[in-house]
C-alpha atoms as a PDB file:
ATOM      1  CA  UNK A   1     -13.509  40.627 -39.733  1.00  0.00           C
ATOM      2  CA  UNK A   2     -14.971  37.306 -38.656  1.00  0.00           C
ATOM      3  CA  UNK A   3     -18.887  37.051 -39.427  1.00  0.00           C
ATOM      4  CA  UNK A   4     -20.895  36.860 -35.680  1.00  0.00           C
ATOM      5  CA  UNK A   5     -24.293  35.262 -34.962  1.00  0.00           C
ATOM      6  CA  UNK A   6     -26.719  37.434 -36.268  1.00  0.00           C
ATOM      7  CA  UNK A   7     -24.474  39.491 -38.689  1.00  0.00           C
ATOM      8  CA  UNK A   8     -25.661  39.839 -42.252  1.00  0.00           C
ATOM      9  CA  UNK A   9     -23.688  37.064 -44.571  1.00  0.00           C
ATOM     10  CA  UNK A  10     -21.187  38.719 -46.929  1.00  0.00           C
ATOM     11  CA  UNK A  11     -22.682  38.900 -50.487  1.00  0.00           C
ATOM     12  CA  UNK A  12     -20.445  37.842 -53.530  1.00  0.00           C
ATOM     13  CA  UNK A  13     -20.666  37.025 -57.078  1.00  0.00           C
ATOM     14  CA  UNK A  14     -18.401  33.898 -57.558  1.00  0.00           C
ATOM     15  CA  UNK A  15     -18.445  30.786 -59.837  1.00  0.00           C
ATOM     16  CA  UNK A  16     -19.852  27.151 -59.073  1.00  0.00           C
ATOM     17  CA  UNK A  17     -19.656  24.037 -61.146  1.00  0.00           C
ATOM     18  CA  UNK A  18     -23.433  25.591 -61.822  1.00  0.00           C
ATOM     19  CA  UNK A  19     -22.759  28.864 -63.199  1.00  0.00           C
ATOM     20  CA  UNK A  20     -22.087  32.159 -61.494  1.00  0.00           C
ATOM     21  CA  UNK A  21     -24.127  33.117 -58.793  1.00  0.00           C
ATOM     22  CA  UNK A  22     -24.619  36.312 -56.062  1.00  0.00           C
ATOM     23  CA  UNK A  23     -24.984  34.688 -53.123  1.00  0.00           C
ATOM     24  CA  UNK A  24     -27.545  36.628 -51.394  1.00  0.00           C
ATOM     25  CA  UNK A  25     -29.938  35.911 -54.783  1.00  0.00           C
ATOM     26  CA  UNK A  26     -29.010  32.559 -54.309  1.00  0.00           C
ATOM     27  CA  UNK A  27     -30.353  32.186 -50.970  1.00  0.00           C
ATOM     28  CA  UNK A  28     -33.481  33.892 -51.846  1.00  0.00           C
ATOM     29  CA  UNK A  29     -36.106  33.620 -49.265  1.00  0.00           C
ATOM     30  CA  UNK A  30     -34.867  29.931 -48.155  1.00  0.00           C
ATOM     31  CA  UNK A  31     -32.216  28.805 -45.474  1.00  0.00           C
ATOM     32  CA  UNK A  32     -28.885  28.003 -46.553  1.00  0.00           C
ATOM     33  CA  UNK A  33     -26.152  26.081 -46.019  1.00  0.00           C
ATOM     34  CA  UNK A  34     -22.633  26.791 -46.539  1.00  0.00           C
ATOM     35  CA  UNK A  35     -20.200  23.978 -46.405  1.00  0.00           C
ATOM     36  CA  UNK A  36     -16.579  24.579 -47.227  1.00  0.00           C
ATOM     37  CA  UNK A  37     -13.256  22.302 -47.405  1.00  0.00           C
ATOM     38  CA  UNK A  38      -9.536  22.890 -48.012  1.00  0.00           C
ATOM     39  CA  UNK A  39      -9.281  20.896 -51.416  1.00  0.00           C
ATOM     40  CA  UNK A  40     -11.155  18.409 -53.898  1.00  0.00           C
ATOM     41  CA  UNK A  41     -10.364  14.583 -54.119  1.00  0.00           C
ATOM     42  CA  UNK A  42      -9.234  14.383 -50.892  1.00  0.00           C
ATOM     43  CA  UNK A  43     -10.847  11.373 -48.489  1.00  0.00           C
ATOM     44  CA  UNK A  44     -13.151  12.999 -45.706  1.00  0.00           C
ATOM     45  CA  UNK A  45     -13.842  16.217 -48.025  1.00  0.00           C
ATOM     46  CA  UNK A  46     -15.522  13.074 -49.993  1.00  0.00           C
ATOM     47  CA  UNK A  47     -17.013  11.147 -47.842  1.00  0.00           C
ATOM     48  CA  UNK A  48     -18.434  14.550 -46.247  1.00  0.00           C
ATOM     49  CA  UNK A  49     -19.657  16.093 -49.739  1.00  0.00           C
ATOM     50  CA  UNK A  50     -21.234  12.165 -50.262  1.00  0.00           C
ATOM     51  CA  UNK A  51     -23.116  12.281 -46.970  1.00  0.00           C
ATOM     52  CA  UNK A  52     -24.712  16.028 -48.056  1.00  0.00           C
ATOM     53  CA  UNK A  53     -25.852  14.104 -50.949  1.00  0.00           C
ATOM     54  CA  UNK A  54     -27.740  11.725 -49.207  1.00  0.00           C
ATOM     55  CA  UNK A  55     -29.592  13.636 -47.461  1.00  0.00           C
ATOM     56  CA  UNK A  56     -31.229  15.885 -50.600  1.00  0.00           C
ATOM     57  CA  UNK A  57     -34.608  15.014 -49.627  1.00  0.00           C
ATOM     58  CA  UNK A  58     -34.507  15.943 -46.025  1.00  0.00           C
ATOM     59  CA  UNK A  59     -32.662  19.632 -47.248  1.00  0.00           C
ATOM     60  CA  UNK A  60     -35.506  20.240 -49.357  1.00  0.00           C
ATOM     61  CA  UNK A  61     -38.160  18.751 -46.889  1.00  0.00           C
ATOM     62  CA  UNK A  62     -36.451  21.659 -44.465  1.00  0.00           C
ATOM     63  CA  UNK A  63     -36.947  24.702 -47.219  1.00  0.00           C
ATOM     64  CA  UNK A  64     -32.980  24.645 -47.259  1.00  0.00           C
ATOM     65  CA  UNK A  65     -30.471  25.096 -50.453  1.00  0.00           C
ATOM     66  CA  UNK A  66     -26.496  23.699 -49.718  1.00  0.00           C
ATOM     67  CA  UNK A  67     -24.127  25.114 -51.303  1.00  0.00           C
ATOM     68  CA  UNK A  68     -20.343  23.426 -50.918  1.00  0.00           C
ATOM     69  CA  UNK A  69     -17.164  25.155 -51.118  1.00  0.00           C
ATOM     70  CA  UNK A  70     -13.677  24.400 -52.305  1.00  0.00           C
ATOM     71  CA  UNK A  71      -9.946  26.185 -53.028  1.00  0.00           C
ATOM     72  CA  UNK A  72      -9.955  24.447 -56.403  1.00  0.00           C
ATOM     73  CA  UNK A  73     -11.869  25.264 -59.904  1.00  0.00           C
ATOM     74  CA  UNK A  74     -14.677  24.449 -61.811  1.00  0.00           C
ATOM     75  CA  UNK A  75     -13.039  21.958 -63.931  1.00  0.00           C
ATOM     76  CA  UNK A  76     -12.296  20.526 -60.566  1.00  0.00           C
ATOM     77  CA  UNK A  77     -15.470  20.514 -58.791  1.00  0.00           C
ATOM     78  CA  UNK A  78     -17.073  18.593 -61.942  1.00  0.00           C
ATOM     79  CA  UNK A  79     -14.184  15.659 -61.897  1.00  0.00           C
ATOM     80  CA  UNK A  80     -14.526  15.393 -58.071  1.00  0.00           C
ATOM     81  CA  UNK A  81     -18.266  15.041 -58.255  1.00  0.00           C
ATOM     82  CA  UNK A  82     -18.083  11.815 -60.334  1.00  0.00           C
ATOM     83  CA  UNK A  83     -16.453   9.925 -57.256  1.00  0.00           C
ATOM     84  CA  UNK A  84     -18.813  11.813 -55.022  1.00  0.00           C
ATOM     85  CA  UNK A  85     -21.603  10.021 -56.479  1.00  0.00           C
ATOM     86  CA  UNK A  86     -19.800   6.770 -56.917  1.00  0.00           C
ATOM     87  CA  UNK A  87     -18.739   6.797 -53.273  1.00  0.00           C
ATOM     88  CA  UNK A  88     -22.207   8.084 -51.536  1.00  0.00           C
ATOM     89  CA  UNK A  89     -24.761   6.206 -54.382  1.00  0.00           C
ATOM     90  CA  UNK A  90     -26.675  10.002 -54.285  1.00  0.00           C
ATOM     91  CA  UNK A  91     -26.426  12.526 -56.964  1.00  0.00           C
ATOM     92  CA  UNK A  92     -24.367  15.675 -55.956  1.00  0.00           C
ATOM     93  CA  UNK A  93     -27.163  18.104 -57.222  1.00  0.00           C
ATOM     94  CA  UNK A  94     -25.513  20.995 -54.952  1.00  0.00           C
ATOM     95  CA  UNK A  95     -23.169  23.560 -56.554  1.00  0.00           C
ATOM     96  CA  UNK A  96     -20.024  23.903 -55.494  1.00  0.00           C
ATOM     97  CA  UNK A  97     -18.062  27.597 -55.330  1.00  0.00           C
ATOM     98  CA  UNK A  98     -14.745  27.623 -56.958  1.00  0.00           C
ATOM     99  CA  UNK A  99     -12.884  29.335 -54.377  1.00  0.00           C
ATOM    100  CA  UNK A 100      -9.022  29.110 -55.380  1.00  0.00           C
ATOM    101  CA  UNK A 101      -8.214  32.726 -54.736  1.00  0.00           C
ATOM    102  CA  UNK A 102      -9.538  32.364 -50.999  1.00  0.00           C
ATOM    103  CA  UNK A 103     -11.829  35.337 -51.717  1.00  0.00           C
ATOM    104  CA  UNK A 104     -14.835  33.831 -50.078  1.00  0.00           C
ATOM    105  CA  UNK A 105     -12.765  31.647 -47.192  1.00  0.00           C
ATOM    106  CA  UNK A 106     -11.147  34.962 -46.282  1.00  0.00           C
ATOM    107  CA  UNK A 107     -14.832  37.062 -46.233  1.00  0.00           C
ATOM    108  CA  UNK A 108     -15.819  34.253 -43.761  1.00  0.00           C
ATOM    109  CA  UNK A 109     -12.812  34.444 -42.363  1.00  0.00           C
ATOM    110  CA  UNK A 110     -11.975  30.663 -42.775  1.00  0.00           C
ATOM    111  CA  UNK A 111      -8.203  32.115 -43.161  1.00  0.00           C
ATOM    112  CA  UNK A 112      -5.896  35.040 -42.013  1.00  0.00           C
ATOM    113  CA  UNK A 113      -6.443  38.324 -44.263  1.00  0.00           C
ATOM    114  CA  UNK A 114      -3.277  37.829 -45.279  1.00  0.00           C
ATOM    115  CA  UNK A 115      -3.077  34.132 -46.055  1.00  0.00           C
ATOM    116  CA  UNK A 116      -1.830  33.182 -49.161  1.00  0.00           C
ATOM    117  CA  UNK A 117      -1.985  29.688 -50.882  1.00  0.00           C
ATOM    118  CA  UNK A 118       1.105  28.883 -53.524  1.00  0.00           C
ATOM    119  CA  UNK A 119       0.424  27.191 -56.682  1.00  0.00           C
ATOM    120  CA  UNK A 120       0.468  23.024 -56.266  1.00  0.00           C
ATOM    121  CA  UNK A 121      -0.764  24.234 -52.563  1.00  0.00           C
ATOM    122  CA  UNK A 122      -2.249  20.529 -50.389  1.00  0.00           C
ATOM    123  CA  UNK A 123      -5.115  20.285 -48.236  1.00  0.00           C
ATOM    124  CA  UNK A 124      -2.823  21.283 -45.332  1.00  0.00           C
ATOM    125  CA  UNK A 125      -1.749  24.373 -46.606  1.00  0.00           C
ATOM    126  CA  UNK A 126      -5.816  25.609 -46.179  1.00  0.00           C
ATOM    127  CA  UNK A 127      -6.763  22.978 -43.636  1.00  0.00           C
ATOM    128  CA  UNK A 128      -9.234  25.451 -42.007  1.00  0.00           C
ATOM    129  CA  UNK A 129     -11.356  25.700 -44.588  1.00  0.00           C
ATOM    130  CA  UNK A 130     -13.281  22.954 -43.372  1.00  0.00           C
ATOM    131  CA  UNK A 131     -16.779  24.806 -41.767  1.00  0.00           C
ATOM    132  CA  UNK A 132     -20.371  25.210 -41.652  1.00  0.00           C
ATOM    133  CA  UNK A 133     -22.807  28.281 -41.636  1.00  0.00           C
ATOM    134  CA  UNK A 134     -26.435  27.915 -41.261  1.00  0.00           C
ATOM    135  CA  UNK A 135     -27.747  31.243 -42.829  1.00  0.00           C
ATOM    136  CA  UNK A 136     -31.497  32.309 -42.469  1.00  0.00           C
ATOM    137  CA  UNK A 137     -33.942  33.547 -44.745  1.00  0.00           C
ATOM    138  CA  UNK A 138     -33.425  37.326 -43.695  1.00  0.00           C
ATOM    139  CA  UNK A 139     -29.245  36.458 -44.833  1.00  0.00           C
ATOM    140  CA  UNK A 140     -27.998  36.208 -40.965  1.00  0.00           C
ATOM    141  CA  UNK A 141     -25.890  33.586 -40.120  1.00  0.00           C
ATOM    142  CA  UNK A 142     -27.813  31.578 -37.032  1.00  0.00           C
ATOM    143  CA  UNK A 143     -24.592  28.785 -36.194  1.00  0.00           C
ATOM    144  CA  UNK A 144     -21.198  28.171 -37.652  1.00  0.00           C
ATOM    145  CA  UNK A 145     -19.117  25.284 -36.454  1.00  0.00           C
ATOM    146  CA  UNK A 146     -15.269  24.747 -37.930  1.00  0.00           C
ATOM    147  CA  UNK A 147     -13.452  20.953 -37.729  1.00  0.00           C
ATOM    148  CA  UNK A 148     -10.229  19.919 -37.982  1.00  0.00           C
ATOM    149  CA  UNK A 149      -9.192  17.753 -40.975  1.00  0.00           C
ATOM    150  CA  UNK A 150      -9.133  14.753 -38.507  1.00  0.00           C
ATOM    151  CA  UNK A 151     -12.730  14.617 -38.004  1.00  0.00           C
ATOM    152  CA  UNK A 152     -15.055  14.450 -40.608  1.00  0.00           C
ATOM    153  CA  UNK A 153     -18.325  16.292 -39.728  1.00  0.00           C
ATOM    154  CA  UNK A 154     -21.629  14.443 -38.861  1.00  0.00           C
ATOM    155  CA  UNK A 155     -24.427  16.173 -41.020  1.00  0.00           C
ATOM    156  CA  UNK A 156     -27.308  13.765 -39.165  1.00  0.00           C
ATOM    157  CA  UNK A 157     -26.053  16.766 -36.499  1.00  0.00           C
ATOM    158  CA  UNK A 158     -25.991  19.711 -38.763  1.00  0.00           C
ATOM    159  CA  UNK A 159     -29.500  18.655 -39.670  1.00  0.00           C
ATOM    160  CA  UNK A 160     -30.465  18.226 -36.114  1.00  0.00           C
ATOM    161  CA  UNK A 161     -29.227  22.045 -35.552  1.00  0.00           C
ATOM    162  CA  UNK A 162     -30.971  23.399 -38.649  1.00  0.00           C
ATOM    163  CA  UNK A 163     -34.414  21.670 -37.614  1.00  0.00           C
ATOM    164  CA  UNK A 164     -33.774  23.062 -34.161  1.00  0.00           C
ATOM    165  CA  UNK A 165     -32.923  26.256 -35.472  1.00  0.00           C
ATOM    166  CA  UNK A 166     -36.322  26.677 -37.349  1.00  0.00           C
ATOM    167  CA  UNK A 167     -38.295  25.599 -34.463  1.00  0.00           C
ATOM    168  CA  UNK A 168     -37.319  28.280 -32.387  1.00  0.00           C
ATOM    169  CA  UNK A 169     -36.960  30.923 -35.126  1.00  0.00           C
ATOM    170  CA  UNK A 170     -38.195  33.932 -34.075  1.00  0.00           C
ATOM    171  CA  UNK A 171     -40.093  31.739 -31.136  1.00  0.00           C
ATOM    172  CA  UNK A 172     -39.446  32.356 -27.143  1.00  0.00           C
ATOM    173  CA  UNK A 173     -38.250  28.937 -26.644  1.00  0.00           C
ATOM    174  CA  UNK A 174     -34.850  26.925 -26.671  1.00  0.00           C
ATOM    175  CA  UNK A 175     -34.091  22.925 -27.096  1.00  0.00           C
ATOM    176  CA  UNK A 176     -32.399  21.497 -24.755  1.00  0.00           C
ATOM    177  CA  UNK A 177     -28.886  19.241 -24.951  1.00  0.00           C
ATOM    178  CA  UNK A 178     -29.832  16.467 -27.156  1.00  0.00           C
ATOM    179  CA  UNK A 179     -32.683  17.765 -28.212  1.00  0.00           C
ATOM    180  CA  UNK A 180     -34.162  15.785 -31.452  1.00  0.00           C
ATOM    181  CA  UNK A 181     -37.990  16.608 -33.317  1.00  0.00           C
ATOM    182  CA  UNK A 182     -40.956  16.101 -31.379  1.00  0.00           C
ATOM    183  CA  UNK A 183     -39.603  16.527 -27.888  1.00  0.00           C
ATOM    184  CA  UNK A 184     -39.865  18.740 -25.365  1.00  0.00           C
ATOM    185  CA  UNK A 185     -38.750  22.683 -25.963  1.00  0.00           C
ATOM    186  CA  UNK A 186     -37.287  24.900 -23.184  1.00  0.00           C
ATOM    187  CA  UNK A 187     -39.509  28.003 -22.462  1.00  0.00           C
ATOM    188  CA  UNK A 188     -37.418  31.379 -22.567  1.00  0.00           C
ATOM    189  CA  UNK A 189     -36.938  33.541 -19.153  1.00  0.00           C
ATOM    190  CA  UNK A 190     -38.511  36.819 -20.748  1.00  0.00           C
ATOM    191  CA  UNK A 191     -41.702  34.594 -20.327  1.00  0.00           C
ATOM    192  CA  UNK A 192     -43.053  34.918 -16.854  1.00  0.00           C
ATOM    193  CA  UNK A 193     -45.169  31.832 -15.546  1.00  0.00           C
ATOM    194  CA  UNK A 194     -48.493  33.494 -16.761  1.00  0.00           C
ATOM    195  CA  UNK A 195     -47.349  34.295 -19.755  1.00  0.00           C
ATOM    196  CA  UNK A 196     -45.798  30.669 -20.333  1.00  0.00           C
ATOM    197  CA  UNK A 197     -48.958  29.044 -19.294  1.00  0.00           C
ATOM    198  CA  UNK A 198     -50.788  31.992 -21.846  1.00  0.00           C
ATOM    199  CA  UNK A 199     -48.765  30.821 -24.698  1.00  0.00           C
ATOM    200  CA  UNK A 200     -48.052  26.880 -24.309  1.00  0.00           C
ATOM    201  CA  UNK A 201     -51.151  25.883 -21.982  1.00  0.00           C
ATOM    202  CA  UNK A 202     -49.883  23.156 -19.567  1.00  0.00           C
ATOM    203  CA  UNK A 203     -45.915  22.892 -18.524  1.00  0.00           C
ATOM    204  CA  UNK A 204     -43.496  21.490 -16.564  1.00  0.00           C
ATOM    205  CA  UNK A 205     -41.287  23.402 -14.002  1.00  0.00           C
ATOM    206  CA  UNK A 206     -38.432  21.072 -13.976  1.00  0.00           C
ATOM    207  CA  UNK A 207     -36.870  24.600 -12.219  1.00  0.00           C
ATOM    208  CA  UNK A 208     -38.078  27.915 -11.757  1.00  0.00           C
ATOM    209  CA  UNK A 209     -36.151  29.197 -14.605  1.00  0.00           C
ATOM    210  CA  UNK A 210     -36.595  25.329 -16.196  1.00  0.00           C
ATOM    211  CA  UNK A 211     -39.499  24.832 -17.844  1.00  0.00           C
ATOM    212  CA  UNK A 212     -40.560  22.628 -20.400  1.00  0.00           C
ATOM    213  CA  UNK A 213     -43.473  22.499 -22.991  1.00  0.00           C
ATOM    214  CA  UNK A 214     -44.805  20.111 -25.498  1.00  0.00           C
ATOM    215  CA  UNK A 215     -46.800  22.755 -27.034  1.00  0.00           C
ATOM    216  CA  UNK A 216     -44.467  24.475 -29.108  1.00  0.00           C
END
């Protein structure tokens, strides 16, 4: 079953280059980040888990834990970190799940139930195991995105989405395309005009069901 916006994250116990963890406990009461790849030292899974890296400070700045995962082991994940950091200049502090029985690819459904992965298998063999889930504090998953091993994501995006994502957490307003921090935010429709003008003071009806606040 594939996990929806708004469903409840599967739970599991599995092992990271950290220890074991249950997921759930892992989150605790912060957001999360799940980011998961078809195999370790392989280019773009690199230069992907180096870019995650970089950006430590603004994951912690954002109340958010990443976690990375990969269909190799734990013997793996600690070789592959060394040219992580020597590619990216960052320290890897982020675990990484050992995934090489596809338990937790296939409870995200990253894979078909009944995929199965020989020994000696290549990044081709699991090349969709290359996605994202933003999960929030209360364990619902709030955006997923998958690539294709062509493409190597662009995490100044992913943590455009996440700050966008916490704005409007549990608020009645959107962003608009584009949107980056400190501009304008979209007021919902299940706000009529006094209501709108009750919450945010001051807006701008771009459209009668278009309107735009700096007061968020």
């Amino acid at each position: 079953m594939s996990v929806r916006i708004n469903d409840i994250v599967p739970d599991f116990t599995a092992e990271t280059d950290h220890g074991s963890i249950q997921f759930h406990d892992w989150i605790g009461d912060q957001w999360a980040i799940l980011f998961s790849h078809p195999k370790d030292f392989t280019p773009v899974c690199t230069t992907e888990f180096g870019a995650v890296a970089q950006l430590a400070d603004e994951w912690a700045a954002l109340n958010t834990k990443v976690i990375g995962l990969s269909v190799d082991g734990v013997d793996e994940h600690k070789g592959w970190k060394a040219d992580i950091e020597q590619f990216s200049g960052a320290k890897a502090g982020f675990p990484i799940i050992a995934d090489n029985d596809l338990a937790v690819s296939k409870m995200f459904d990253m894979l078909p139930a009944d995929a199965y992965m020989p020994d000696g298998r290549t990044a081709a063999d699991s090349a969709s195991v290359r996605s994202v889930f933003i999960i929030s504090p209360d364990k619902k998953l709030q955006l997923s995105m998958t690539y294709p091993m062509s493409v190597g994501r662009n995490f100044a995006e992913i943590l455009r989405a996440l700050t966008a994502l916490q704005k409007t957490f549990g608020q009645p307003i959107a962003t608009p395309a584009n949107w980056a921090e400190g501009q304008d935010v979209i007021i919902a429709m299940t706000l009529n005009d006094d209501a709108a003008k009750a919450k945010f003071g001051d807006f701008d009806a771009k459209l009668p069901y278009l309107r735009t606040t700096s007061n968020a």
